[in-house]
C-alpha atoms as a PDB file:
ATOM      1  CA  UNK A   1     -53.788-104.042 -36.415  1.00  0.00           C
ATOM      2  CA  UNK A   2     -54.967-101.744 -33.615  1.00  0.00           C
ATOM      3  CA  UNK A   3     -57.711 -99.615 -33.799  1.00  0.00           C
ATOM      4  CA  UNK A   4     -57.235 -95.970 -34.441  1.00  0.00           C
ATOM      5  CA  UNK A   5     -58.488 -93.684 -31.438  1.00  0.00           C
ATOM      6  CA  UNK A   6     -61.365 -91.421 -32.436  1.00  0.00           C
ATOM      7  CA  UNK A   7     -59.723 -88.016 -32.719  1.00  0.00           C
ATOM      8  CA  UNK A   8     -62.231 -85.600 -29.904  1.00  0.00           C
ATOM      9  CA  UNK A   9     -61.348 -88.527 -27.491  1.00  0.00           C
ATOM     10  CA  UNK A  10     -57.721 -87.585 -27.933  1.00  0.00           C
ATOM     11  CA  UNK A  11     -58.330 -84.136 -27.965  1.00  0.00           C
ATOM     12  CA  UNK A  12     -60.232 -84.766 -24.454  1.00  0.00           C
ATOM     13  CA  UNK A  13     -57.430 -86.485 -23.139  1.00  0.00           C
ATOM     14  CA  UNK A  14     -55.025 -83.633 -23.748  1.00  0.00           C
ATOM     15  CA  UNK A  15     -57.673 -81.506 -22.327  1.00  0.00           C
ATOM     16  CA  UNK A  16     -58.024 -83.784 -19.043  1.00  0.00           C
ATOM     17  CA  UNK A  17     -54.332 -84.173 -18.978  1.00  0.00           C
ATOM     18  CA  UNK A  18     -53.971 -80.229 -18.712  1.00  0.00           C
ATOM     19  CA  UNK A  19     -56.626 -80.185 -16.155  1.00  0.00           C
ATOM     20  CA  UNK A  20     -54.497 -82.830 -14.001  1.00  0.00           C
ATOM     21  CA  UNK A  21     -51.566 -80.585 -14.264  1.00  0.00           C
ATOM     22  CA  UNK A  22     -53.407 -77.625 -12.901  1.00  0.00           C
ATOM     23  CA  UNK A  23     -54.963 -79.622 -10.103  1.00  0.00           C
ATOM     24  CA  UNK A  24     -53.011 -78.903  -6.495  1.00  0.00           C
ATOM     25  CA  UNK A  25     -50.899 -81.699  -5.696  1.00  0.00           C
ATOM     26  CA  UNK A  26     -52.299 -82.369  -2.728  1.00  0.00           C
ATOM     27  CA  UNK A  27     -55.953 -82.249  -3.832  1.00  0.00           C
ATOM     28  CA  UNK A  28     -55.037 -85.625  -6.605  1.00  0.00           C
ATOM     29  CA  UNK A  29     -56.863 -88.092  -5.255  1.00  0.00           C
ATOM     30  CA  UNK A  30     -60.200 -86.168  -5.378  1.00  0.00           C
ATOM     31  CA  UNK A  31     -59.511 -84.845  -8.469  1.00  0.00           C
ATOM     32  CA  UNK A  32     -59.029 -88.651 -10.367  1.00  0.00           C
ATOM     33  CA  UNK A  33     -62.297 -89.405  -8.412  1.00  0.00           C
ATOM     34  CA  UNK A  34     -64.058 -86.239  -9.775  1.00  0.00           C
ATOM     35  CA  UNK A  35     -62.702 -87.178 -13.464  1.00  0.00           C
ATOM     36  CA  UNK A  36     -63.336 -91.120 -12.975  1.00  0.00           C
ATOM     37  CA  UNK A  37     -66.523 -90.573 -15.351  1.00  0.00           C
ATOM     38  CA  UNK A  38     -64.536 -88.692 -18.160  1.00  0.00           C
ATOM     39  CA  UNK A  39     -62.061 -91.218 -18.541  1.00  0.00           C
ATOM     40  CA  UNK A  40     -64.347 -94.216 -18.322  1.00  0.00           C
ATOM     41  CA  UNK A  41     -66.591 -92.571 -20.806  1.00  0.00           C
ATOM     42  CA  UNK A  42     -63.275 -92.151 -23.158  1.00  0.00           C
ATOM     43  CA  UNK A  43     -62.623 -95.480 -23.032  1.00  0.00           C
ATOM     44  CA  UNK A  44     -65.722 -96.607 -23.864  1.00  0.00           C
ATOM     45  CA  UNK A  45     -66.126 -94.127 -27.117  1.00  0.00           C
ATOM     46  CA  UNK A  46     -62.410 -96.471 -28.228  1.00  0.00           C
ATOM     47  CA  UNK A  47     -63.851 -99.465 -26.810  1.00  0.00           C
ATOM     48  CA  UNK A  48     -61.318 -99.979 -24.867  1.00  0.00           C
ATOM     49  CA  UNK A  49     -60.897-100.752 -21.444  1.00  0.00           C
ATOM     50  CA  UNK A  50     -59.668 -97.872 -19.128  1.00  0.00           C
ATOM     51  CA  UNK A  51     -56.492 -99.208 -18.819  1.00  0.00           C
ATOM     52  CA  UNK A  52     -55.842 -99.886 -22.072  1.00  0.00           C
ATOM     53  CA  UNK A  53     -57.022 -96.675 -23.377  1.00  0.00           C
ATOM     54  CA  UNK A  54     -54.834 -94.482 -21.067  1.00  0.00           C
ATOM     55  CA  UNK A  55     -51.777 -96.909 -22.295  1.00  0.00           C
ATOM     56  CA  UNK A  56     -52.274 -96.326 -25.650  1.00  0.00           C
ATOM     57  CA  UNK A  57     -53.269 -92.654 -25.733  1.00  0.00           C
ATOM     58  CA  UNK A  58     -51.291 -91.053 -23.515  1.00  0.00           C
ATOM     59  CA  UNK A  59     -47.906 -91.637 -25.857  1.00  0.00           C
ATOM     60  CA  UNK A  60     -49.959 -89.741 -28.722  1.00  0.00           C
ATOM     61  CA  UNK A  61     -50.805 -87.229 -26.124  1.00  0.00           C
ATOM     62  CA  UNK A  62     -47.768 -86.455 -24.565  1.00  0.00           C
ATOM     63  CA  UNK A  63     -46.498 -86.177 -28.428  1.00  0.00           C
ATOM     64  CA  UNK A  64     -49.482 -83.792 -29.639  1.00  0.00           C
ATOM     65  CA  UNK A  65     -48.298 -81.760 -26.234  1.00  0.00           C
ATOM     66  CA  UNK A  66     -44.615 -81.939 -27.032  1.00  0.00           C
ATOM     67  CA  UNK A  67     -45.094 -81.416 -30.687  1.00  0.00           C
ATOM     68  CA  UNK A  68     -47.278 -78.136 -30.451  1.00  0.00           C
ATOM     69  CA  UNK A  69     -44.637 -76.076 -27.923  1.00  0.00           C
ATOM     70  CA  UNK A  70     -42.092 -77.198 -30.204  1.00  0.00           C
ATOM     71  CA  UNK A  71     -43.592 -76.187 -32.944  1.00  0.00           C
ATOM     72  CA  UNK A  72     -42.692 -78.901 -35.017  1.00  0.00           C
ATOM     73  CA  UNK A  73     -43.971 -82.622 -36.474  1.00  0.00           C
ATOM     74  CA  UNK A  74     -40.371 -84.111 -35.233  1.00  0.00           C
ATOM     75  CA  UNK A  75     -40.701 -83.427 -31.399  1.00  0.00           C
ATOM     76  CA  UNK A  76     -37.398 -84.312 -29.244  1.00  0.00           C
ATOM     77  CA  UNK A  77     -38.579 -88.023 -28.769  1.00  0.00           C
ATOM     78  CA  UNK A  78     -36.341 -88.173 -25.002  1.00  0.00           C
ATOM     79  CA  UNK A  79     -38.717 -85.563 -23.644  1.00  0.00           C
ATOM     80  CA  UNK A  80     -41.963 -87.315 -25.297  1.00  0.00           C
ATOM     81  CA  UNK A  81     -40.870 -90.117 -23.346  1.00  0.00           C
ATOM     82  CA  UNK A  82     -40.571 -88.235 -20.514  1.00  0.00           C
ATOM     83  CA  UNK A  83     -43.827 -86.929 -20.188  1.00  0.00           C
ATOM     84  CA  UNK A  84     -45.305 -90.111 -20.729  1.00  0.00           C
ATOM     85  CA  UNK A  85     -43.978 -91.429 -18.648  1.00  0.00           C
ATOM     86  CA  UNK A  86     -44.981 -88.630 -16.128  1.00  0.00           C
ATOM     87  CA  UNK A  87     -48.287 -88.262 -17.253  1.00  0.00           C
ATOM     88  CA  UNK A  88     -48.467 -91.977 -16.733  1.00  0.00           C
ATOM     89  CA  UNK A  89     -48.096 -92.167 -13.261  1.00  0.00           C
ATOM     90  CA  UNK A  90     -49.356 -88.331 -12.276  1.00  0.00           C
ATOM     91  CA  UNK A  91     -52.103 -89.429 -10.420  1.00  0.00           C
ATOM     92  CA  UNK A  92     -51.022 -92.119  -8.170  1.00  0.00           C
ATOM     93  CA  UNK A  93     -49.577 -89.915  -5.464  1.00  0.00           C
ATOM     94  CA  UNK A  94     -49.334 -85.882  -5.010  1.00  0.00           C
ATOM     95  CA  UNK A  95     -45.016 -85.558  -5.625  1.00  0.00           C
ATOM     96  CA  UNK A  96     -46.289 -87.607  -8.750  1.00  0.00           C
ATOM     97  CA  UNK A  97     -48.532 -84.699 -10.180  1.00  0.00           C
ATOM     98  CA  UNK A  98     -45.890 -81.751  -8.501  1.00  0.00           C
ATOM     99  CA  UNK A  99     -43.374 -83.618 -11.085  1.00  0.00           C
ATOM    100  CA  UNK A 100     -45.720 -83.806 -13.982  1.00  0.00           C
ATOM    101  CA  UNK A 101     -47.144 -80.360 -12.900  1.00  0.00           C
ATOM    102  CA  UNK A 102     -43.642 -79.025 -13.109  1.00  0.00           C
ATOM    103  CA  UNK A 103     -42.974 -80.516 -16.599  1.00  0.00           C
ATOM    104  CA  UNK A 104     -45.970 -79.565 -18.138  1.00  0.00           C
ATOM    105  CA  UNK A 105     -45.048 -75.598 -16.604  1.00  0.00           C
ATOM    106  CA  UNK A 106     -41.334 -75.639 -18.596  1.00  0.00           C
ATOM    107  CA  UNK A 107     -42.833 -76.559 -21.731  1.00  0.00           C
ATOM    108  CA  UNK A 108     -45.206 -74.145 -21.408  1.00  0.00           C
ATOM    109  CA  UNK A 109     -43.433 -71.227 -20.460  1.00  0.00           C
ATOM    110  CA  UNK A 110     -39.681 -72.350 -22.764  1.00  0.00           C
ATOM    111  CA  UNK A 111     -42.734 -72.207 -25.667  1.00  0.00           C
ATOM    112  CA  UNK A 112     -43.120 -68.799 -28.150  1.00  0.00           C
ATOM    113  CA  UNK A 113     -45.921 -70.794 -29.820  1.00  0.00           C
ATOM    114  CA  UNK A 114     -48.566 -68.768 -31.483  1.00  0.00           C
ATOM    115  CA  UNK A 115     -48.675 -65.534 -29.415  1.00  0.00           C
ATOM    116  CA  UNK A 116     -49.453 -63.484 -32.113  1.00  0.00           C
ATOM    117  CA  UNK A 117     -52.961 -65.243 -31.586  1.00  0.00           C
ATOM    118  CA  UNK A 118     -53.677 -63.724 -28.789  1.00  0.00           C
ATOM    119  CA  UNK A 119     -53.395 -60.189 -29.945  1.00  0.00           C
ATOM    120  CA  UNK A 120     -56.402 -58.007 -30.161  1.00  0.00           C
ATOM    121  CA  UNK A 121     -57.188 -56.312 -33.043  1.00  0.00           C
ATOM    122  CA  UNK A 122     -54.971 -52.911 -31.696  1.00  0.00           C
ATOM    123  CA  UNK A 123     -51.829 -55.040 -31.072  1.00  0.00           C
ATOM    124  CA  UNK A 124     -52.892 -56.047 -27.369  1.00  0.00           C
ATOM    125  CA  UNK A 125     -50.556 -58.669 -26.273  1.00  0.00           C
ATOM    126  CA  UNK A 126     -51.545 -60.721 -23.482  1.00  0.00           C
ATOM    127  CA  UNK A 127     -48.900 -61.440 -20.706  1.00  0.00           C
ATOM    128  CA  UNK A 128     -46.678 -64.603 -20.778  1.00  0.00           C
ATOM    129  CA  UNK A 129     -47.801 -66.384 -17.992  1.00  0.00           C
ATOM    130  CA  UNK A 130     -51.591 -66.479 -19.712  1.00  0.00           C
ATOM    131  CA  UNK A 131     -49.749 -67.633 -22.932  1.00  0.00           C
ATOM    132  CA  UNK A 132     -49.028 -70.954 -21.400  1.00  0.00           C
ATOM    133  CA  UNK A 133     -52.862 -72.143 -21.528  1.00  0.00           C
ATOM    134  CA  UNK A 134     -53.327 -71.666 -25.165  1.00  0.00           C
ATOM    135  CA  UNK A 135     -53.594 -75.319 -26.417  1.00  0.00           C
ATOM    136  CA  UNK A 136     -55.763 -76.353 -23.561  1.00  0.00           C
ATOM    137  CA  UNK A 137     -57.781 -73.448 -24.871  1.00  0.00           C
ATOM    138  CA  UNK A 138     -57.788 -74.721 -28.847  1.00  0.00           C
ATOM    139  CA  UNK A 139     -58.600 -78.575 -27.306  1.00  0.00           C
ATOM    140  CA  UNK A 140     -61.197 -78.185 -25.121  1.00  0.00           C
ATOM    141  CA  UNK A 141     -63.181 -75.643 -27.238  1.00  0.00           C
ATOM    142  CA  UNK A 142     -64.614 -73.131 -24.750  1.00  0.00           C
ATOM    143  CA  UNK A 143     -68.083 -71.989 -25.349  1.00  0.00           C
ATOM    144  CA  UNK A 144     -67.239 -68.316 -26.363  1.00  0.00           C
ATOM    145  CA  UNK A 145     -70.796 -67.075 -27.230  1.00  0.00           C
ATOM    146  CA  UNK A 146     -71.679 -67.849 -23.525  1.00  0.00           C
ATOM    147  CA  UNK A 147     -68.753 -65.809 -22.169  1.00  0.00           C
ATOM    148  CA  UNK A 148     -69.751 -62.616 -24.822  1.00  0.00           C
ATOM    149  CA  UNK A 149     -73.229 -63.125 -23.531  1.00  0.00           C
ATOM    150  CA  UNK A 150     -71.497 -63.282 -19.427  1.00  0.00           C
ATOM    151  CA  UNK A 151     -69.565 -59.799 -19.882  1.00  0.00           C
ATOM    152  CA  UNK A 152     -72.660 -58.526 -21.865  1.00  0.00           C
ATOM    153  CA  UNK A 153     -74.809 -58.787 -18.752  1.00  0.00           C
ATOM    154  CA  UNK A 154     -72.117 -57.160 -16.384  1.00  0.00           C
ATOM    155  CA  UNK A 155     -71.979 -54.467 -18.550  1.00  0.00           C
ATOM    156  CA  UNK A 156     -75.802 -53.717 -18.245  1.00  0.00           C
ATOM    157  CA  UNK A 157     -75.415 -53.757 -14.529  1.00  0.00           C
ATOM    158  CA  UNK A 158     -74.922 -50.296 -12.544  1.00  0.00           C
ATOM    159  CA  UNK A 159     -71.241 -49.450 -12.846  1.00  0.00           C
ATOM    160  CA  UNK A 160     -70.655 -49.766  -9.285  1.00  0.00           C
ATOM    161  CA  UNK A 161     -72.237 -53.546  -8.987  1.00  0.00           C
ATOM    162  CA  UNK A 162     -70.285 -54.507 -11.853  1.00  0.00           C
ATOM    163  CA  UNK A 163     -67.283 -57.008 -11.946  1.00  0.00           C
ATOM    164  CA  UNK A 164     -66.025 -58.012 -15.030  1.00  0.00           C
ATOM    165  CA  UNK A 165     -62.987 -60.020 -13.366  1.00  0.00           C
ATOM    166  CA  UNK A 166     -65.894 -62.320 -11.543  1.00  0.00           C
ATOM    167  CA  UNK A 167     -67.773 -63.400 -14.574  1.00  0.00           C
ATOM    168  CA  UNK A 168     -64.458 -64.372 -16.327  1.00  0.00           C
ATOM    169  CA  UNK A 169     -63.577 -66.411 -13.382  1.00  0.00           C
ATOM    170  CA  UNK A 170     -67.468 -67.911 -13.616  1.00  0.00           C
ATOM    171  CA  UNK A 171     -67.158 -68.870 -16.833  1.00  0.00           C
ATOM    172  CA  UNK A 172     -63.342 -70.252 -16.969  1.00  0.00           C
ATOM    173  CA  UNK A 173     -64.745 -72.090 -13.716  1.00  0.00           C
ATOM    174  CA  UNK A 174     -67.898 -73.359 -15.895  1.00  0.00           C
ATOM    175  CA  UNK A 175     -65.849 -74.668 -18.680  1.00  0.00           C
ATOM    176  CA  UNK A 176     -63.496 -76.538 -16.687  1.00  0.00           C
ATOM    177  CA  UNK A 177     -66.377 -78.209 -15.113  1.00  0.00           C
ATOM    178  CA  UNK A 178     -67.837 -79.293 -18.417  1.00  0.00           C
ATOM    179  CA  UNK A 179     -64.161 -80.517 -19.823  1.00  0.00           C
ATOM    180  CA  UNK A 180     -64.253 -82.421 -16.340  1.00  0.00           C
ATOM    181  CA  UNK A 181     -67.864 -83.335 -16.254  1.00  0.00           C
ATOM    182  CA  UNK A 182     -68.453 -82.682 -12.922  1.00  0.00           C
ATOM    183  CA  UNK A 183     -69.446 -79.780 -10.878  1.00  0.00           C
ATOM    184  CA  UNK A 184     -66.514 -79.607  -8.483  1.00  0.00           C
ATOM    185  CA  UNK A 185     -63.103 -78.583  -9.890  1.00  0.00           C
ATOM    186  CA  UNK A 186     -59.999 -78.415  -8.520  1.00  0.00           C
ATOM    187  CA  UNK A 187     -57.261 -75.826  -9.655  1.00  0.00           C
ATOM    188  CA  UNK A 188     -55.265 -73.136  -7.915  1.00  0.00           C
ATOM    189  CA  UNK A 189     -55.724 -69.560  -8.290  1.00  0.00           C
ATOM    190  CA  UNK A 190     -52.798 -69.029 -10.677  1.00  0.00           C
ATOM    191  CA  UNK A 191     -53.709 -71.345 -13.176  1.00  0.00           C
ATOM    192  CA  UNK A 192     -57.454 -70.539 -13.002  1.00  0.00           C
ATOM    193  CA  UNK A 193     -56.602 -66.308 -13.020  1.00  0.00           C
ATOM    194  CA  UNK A 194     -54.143 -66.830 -16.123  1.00  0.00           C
ATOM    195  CA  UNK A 195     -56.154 -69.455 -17.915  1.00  0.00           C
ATOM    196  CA  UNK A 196     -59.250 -66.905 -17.531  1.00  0.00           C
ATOM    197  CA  UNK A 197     -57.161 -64.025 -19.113  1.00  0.00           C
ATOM    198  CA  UNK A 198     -56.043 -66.320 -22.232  1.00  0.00           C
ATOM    199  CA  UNK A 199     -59.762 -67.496 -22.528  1.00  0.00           C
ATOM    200  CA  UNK A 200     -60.624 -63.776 -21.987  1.00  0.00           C
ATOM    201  CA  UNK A 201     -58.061 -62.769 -25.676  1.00  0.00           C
ATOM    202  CA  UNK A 202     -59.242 -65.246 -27.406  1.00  0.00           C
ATOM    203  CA  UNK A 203     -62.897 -64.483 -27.202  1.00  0.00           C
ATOM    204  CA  UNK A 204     -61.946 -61.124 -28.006  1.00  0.00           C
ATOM    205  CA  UNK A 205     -60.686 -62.368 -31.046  1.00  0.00           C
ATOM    206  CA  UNK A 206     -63.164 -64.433 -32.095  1.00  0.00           C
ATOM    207  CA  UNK A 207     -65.879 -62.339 -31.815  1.00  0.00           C
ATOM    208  CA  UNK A 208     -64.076 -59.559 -33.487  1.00  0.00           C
ATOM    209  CA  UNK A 209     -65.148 -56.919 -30.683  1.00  0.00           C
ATOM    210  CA  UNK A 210     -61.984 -55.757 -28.949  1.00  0.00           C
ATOM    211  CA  UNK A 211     -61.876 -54.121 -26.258  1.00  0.00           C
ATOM    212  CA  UNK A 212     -59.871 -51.201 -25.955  1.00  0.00           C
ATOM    213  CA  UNK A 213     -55.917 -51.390 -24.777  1.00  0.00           C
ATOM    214  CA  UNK A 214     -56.238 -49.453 -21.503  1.00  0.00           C
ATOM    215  CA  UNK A 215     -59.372 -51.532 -20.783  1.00  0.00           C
ATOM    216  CA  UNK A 216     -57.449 -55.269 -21.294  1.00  0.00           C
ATOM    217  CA  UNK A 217     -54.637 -53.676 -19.359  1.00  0.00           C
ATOM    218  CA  UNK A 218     -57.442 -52.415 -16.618  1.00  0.00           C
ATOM    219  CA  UNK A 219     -58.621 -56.000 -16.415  1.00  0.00           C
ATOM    220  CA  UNK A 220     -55.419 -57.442 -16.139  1.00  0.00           C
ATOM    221  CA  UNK A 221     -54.121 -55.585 -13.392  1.00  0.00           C
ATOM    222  CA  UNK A 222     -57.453 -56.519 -11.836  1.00  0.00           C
ATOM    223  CA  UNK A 223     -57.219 -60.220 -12.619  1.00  0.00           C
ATOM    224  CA  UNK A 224     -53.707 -60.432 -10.879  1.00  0.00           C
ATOM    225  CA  UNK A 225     -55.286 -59.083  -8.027  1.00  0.00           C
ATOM    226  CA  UNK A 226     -57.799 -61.790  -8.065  1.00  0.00           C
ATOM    227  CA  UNK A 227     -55.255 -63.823  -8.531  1.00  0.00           C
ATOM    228  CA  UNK A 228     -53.338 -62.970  -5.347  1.00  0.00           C
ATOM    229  CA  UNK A 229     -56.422 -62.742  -2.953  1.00  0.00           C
ATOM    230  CA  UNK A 230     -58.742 -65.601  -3.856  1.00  0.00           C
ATOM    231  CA  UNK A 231     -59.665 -68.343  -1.308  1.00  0.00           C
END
């Protein structure tokens, strides 16, 4: 009988797996370098050899991933096998990760899942496209004090040195690093803008200090316009 995987190694591997499909095609093979430490260090915690970790896992993975835009326990098993089997081969060549990129994005975005989650407390909904990066956000358990403590110390700046947009980008940057464990990351500015906004609502939420409606929608606007002239 095989060994069950510990349960934070599987939640790191759905992490890891998002953080693949956010990773520019072309930029793969330095990204499986940069993450060659996480998934060594996951197979050791199942003491199991890389390649035998990634084998087993990965099924349950693309399952969990399957499972929670579906919103259900029964998951269409044809599309399970489908992103395994993507998810499988996703780093061995930059069409590879486009395809599972691509997947990954329609289940996403087809997905209603929990957006009543990321409402603030005066019926704020976030936009769609920041939806998308909600489970990453549940598995890879941002630090949210930190990010409270990064917008407190913008706000004490003078107004005109202050830029709220930046330290959300800092600290989404920051905790992609630590899901990575490394200090270079690799993610285009769509993902990282959006994913920033959806960390951004939830850490509203969870520290129960809201900002005001025209103030998220103030932010937004700004974010997309990070979004559309980053480097």
């Amino acid at each position: 009988m095989s060994k069950a995987l510990p349960a934070q190694g599987l939640e790191m591997t759905i992490s890891y797996l998002h953080l693949m499909a956010y990773c520019p095609p072309e930029y793969v093979f330095h990204f499986r370098e940069a993450s060659s430490r996480l998934r060594t260090a996951l197979a050791h915690q199942a003491e199991l050899s890389e390649e035998e970790y990634f084998a087993r896992v990965i099924p349950v993975a693309c399952r969990r991933i399957v499972s929670f835009h579906d919103e259900t326990r029964e998951p269409n098993e044809a599309v399970v096998t489908e992103l395994t089997k993507l998810a499988t081969s996703a780093s061995d060549s930059p069409l590879a990760t486009w395809q599972f990129s691509l997947r990954m994005s329609m289940l996403a975005n087809q997905s209603q899942t929990k957006k009543s989650a990321l409402c603030n407390q005066k019926g704020f909904k976030i936009p769609d496209a920041a939806c998308r990066y909600l489970l990453f956000a549940l598995v890879s358990k941002p630090n949210y004090p930190l990010l409270k403590a990064m917008l407190e110390a913008e706000a004490q700046k003078p107004i005109n040195e202050r830029d709220p947009v930046k330290a959300i980008w800092a600290f989404t940057l920051t905790h992609l690093q630590n899901s990575l464990g490394t200090k270079q990351t690799y993610i285009t500015a769509n993902h990282i803008g959006n994913l920033a906004y959806c960390l951004l609502s939830l850490g509203i939420n969870k520290s129960r200090y809201p900002f005001p409606e025209e103030t998220m929608e103030a932010l937004h606007r700004l974010n997309q316009t990070q979004i559309e002239t980053w480097n």
